[in-house]
N, C-alpha and C. Protein backbone atom coordinates (compact mmCIF):
# COMPACT_ATOMS: atom_id res chain seq x y z
N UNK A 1 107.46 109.83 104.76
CA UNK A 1 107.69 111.01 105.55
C UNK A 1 108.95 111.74 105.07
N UNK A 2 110.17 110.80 104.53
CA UNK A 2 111.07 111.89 104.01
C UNK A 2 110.99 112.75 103.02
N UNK A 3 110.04 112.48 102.34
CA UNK A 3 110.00 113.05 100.80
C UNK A 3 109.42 114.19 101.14
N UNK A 4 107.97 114.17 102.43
CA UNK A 4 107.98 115.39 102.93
C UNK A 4 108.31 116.24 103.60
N UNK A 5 109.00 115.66 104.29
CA UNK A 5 110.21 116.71 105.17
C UNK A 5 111.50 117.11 104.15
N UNK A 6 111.97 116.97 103.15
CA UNK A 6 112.55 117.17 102.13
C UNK A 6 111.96 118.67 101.41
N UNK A 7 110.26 118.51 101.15
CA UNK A 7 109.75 119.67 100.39
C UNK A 7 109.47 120.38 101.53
N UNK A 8 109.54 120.11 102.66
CA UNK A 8 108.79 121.13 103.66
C UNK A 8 110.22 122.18 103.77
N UNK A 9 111.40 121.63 104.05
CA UNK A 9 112.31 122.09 103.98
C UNK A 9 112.86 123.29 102.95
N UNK A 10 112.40 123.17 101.61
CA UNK A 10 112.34 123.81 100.67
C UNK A 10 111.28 125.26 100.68
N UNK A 11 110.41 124.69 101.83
CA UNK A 11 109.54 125.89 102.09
C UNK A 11 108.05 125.58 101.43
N UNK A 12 108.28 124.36 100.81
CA UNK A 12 106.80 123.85 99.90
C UNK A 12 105.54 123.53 101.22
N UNK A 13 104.33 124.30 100.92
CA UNK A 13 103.22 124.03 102.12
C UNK A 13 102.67 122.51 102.33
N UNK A 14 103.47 121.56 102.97
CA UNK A 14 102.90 120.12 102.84
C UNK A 14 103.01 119.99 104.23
N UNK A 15 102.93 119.11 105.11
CA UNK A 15 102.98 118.26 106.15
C UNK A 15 102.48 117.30 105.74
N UNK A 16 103.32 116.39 107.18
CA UNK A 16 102.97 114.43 106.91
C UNK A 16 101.81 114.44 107.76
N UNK A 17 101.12 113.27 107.22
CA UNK A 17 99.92 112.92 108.62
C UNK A 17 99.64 111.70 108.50
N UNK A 18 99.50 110.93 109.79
CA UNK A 18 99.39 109.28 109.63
C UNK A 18 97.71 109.10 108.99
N UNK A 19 97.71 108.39 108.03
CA UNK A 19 96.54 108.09 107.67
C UNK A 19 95.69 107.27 108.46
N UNK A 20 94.33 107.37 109.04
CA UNK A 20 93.81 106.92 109.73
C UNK A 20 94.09 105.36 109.76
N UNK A 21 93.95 104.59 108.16
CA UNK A 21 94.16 103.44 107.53
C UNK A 21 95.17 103.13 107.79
N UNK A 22 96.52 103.84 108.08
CA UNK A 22 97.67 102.97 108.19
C UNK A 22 98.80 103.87 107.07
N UNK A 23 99.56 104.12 107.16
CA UNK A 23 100.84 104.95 106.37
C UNK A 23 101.66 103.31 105.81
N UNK A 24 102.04 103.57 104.56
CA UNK A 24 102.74 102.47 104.22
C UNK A 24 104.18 102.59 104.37
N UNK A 25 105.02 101.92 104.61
CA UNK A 25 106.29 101.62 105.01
C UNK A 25 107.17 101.31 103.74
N UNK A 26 108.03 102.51 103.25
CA UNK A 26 109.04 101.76 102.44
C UNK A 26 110.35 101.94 102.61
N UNK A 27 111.04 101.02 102.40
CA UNK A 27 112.59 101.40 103.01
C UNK A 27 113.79 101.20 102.30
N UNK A 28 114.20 101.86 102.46
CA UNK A 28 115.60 102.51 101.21
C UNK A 28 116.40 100.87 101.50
N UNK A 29 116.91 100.58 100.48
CA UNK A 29 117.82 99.27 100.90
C UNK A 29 119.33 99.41 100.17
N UNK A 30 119.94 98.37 100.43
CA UNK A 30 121.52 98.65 99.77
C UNK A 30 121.44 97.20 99.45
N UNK A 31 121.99 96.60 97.90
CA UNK A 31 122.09 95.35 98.11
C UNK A 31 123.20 95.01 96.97
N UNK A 32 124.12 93.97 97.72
CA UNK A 32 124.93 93.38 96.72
C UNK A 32 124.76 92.29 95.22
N UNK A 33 124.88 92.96 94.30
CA UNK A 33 124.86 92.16 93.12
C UNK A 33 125.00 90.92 93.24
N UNK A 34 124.26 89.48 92.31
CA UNK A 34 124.72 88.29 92.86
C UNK A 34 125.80 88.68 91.52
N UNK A 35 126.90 87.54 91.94
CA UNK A 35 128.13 87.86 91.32
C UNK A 35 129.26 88.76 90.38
N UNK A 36 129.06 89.91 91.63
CA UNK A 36 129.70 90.99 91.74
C UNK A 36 130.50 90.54 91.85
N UNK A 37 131.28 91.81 90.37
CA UNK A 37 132.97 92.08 90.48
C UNK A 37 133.86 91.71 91.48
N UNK A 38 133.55 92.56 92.57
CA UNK A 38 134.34 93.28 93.68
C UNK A 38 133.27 93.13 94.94
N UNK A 39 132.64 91.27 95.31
CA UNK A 39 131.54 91.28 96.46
C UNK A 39 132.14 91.81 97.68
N UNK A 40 133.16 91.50 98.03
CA UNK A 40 133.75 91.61 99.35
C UNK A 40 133.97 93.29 99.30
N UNK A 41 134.34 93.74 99.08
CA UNK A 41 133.94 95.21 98.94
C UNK A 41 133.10 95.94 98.97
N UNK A 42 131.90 94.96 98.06
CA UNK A 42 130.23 95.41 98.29
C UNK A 42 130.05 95.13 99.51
N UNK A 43 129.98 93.98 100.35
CA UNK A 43 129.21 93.67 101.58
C UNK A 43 130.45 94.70 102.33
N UNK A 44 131.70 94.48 102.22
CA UNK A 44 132.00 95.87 103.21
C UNK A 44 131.12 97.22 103.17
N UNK A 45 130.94 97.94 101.79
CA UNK A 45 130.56 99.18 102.09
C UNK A 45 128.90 98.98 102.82
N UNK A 46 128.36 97.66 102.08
CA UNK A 46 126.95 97.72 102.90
C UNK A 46 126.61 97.45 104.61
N UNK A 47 128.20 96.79 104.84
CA UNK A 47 128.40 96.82 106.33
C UNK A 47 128.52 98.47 106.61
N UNK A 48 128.97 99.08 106.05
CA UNK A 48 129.56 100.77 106.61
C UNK A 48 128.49 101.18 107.16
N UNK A 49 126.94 101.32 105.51
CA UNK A 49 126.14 101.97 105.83
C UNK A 49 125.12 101.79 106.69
N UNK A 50 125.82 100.24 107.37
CA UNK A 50 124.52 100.20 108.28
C UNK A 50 125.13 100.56 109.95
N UNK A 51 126.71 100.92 110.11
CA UNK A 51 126.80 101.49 111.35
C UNK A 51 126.24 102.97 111.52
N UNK A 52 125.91 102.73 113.43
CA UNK A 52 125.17 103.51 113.51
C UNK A 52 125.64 105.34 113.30
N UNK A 53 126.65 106.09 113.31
CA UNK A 53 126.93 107.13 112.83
C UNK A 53 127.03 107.29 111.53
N UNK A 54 126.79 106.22 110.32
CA UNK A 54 126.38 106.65 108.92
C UNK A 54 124.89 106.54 108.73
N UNK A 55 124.01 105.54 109.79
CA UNK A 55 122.69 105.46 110.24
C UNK A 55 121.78 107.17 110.44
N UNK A 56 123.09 107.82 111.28
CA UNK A 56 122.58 109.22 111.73
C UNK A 56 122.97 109.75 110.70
N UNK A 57 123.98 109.79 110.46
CA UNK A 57 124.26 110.73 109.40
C UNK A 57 123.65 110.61 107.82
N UNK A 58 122.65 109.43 107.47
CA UNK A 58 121.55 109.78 106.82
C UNK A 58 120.54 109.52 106.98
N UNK A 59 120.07 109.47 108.30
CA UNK A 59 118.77 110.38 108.77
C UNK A 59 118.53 111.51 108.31
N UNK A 60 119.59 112.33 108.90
CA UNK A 60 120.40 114.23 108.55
C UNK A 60 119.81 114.34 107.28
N UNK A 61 120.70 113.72 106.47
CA UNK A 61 120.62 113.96 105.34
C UNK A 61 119.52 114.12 104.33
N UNK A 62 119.04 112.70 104.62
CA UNK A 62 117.68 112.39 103.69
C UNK A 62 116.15 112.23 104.50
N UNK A 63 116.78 112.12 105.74
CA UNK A 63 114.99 112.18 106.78
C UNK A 63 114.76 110.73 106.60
N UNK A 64 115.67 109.47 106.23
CA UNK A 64 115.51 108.34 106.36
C UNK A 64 115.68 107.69 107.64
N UNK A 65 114.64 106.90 108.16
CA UNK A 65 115.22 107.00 109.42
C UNK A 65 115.81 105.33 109.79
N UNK A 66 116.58 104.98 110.94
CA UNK A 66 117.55 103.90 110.55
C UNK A 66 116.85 102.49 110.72
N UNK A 67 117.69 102.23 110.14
CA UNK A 67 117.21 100.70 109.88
C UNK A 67 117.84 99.56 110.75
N UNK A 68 118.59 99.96 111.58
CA UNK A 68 119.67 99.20 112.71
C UNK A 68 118.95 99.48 113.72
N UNK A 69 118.14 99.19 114.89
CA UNK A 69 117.61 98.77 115.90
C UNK A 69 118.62 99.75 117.27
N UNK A 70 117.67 100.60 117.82
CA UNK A 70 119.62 100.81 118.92
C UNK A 70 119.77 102.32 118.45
N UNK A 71 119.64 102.61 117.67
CA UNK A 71 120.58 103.57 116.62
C UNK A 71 119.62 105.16 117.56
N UNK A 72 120.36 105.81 118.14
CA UNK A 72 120.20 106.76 119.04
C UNK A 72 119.32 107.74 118.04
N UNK A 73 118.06 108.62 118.31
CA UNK A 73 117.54 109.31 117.34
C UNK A 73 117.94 110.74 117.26
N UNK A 74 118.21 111.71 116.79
CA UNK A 74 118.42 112.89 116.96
C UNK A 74 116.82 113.83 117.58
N UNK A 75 117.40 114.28 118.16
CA UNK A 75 115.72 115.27 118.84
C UNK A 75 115.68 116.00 117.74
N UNK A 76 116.42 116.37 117.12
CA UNK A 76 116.25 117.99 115.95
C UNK A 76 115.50 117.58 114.53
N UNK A 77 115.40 115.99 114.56
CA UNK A 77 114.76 115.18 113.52
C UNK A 77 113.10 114.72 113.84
N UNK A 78 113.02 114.55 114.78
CA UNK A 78 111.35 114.66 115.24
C UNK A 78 110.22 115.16 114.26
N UNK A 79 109.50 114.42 113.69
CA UNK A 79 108.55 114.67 113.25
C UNK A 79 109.79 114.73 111.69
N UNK A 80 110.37 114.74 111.72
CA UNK A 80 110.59 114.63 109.78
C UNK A 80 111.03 113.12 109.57
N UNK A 81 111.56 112.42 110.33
CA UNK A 81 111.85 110.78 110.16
C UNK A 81 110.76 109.83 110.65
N UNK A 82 111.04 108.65 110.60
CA UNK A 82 109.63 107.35 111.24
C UNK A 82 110.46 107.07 112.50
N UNK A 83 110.06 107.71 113.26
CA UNK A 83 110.61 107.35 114.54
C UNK A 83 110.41 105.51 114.90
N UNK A 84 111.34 105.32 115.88
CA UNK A 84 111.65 103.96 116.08
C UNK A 84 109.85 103.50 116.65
N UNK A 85 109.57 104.42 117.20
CA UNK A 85 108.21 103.67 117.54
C UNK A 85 107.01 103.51 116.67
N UNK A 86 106.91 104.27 115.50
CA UNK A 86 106.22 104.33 114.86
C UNK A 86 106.24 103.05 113.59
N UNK A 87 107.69 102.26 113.83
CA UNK A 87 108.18 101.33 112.57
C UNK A 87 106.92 100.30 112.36
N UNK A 88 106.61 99.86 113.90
CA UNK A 88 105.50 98.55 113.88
C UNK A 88 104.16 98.53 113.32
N UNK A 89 104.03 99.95 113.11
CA UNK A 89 102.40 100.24 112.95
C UNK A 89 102.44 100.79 111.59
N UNK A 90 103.40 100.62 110.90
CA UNK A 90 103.62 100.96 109.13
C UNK A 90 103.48 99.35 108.64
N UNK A 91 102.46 99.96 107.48
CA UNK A 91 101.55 99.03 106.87
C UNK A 91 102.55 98.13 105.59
N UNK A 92 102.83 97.20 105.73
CA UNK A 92 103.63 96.33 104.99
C UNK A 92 103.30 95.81 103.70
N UNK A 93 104.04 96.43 102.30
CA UNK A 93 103.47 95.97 101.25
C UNK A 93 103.60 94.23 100.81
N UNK A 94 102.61 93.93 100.01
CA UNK A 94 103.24 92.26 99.56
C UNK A 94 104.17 92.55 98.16
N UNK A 95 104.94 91.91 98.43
CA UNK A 95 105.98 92.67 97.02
C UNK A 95 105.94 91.54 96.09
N UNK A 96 105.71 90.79 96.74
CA UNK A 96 105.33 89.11 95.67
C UNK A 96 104.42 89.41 94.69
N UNK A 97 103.31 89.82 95.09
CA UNK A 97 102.03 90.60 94.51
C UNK A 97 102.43 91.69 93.32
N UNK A 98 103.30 92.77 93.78
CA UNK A 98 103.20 93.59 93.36
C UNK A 98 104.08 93.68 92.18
N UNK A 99 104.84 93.13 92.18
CA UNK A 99 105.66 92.81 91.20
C UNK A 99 105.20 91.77 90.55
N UNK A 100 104.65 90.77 90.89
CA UNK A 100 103.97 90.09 89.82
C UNK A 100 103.46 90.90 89.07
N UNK A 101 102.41 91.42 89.13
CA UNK A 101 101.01 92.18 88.34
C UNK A 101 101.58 94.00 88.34
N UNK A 102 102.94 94.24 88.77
CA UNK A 102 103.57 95.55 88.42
C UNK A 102 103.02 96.17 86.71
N UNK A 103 103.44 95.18 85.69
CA UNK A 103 103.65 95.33 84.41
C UNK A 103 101.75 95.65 84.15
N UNK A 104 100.71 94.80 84.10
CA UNK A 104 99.60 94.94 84.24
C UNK A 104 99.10 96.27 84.75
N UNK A 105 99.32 96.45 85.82
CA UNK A 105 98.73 97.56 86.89
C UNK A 105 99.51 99.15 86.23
N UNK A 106 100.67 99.05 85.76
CA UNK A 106 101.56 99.76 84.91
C UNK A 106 100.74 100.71 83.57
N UNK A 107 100.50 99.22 82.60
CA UNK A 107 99.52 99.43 81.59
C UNK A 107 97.71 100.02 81.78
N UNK A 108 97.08 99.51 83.12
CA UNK A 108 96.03 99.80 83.48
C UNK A 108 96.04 101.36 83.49
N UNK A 109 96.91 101.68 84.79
CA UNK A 109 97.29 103.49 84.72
C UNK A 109 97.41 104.49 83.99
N UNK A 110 98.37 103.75 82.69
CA UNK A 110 98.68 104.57 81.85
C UNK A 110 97.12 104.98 80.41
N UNK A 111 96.41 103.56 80.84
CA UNK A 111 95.31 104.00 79.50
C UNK A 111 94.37 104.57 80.29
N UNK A 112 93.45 104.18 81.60
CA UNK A 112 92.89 104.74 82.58
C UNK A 112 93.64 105.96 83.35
N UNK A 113 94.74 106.66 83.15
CA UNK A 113 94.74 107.65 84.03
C UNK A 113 95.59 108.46 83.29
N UNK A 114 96.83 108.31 82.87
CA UNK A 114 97.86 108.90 82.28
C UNK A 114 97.03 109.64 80.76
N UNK A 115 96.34 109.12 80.52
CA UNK A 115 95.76 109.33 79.13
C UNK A 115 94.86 110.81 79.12
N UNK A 116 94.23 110.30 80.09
CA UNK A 116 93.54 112.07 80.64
C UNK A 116 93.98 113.03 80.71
């Protein structure tokens, strides 16, 4: 939904719509390097971005909507973020899967589709 509230914004003719099947769920993450330089610094700033006024303040920004539980929604964001109620009923990828057979499915595309 952000990517389209992003172009809608721009004035591009799109709207979101829940797919009958289920809308898939992906979510922006922040993660610390294993043996990072400067960890304690990393897990600070990844503590920052998960309080809730940097929560809102990139909602605002990017139409991401938060990932902290609690986190008050803006009314003026409606319909361009995944509202808190909508989180449960977004369709969960297997990433075990997908990254296994990424490289495969990669190559499939590119001779079956990209090629055309």
């Amino acid at each position: 939904m952000s990517r389209t509230s992003t172009l809608a914004e721009k004035d591009f003719p799109i709207e979101f719509v829940y797919p009958k099947d289920g809308a898939i769920g992906l979510v922006t993450t922040a993660n610390v390097v294993k043996k990072a330089p400067h960890e304690e610094l990393a897990q600070k700033f990844v503590a920052h971005l998960l309080e809730p006024s940097v929560q809102r303040a990139l909602a605002k920004a990017t139409y991401d909507g938060s990932v902290v539980q609690g986190v008050k929604e803006d009314p003026a964001l409606k319909g361009k973020v995944v509202s808190a109620d909508k989180v449960d009923s977004l369709l969960k990828l297997d990433w075990k899967t997908i990254n296994k057979n990424r490289s495969a499915w990669t190559d499939k595309w590119n001779k079956q589709v990209e090629s055309k």
